[in-house]
Protein backbone atom coordinates (compact mmCIF):
# COMPACT_ATOMS: atom_id res chain seq x y z
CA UNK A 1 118.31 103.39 128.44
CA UNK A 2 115.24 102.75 126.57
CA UNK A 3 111.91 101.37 127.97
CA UNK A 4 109.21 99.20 126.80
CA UNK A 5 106.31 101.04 126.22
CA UNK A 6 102.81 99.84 125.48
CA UNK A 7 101.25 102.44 122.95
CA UNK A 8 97.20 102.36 122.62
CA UNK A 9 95.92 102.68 119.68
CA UNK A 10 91.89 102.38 118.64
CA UNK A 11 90.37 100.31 115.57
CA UNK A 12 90.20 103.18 113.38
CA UNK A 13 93.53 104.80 113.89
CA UNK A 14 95.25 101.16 113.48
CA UNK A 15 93.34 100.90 110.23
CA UNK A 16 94.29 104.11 108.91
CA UNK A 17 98.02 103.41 109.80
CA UNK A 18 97.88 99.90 107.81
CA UNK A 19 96.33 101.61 104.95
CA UNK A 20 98.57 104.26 104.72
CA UNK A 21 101.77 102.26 105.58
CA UNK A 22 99.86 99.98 102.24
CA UNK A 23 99.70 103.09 100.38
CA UNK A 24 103.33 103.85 100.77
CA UNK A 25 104.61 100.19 99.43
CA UNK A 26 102.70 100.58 96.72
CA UNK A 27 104.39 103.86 95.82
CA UNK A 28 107.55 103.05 96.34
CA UNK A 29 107.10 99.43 94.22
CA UNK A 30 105.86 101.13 91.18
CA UNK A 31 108.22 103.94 91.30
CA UNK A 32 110.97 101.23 91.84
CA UNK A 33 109.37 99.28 88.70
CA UNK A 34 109.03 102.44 86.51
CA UNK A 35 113.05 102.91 86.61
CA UNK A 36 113.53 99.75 85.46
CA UNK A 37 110.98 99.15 82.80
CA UNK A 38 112.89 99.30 79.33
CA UNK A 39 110.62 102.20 78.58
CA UNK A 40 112.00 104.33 81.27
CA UNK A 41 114.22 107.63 80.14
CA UNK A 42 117.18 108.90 81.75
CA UNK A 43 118.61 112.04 80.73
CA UNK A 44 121.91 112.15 79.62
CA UNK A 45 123.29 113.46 83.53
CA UNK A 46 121.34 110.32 84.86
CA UNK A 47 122.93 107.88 81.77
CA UNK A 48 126.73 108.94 82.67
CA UNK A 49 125.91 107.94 86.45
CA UNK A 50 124.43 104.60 85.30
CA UNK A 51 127.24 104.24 83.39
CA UNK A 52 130.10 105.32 85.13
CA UNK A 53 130.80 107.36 82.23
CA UNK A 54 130.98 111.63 82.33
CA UNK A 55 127.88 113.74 80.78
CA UNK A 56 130.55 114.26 77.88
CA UNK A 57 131.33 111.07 77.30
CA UNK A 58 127.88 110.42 77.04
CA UNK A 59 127.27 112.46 74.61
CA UNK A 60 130.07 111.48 72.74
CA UNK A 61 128.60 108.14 72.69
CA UNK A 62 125.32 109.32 71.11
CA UNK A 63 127.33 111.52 68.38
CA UNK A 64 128.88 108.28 67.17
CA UNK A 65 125.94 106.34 67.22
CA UNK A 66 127.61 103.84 70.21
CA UNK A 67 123.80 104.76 71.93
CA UNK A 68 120.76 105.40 70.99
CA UNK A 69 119.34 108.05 72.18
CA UNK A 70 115.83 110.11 71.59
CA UNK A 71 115.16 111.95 68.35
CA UNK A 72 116.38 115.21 69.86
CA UNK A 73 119.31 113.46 71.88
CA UNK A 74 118.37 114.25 75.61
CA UNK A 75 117.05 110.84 76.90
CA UNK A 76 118.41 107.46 76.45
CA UNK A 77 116.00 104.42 77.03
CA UNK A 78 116.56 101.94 79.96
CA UNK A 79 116.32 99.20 77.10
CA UNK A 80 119.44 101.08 75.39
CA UNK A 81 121.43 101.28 78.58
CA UNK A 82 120.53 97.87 79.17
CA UNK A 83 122.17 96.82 75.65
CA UNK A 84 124.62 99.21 75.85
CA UNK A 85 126.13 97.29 79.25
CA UNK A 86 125.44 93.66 77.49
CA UNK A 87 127.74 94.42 74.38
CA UNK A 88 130.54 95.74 76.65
């Protein structure tokens, strides 16, 4: 059985937990944003589990030109995945 309990806290320490529970938000917001901006680059591992597809089939997929990937073929672009999945 839990009970209620009143905790005390002063000014300061109050502060400093707002700002750092702030600080946190605003980490995990533009981490959540940088995954999804259509510059963002998975590797090939991270493409086949966005996909649903294997690591091979992935780069199968590059091979034949089906996607795009980087110059030396380790990173695919969100904005690829992204029209990859539309014109499927």
């Amino acid at each position: 059985m839990m009970e209620d309990s009143i905790i005390t806290l002063s000014r300061a320490e109050l502060k400093t937990m707002i700002k750092e529970a702030a600080r946190q938000a605003i980490r995990e917001h533009e981490n959540q944003k940088a995954r999804h901006s259509p510059d963002h680059l998975y590797n090939r591992n991270q493409a086949a589990r966005t996909l649903g597809k294997s690591f091979t089939t992935i780069t199968r997929m590059i091979t034949e030109g089906r996607i795009v990937a980087t110059a030396d073929g380790k990173f695919i672009a969100q904005k690829e995945l992204d029209r990859y999945i539309s014109s499927t």
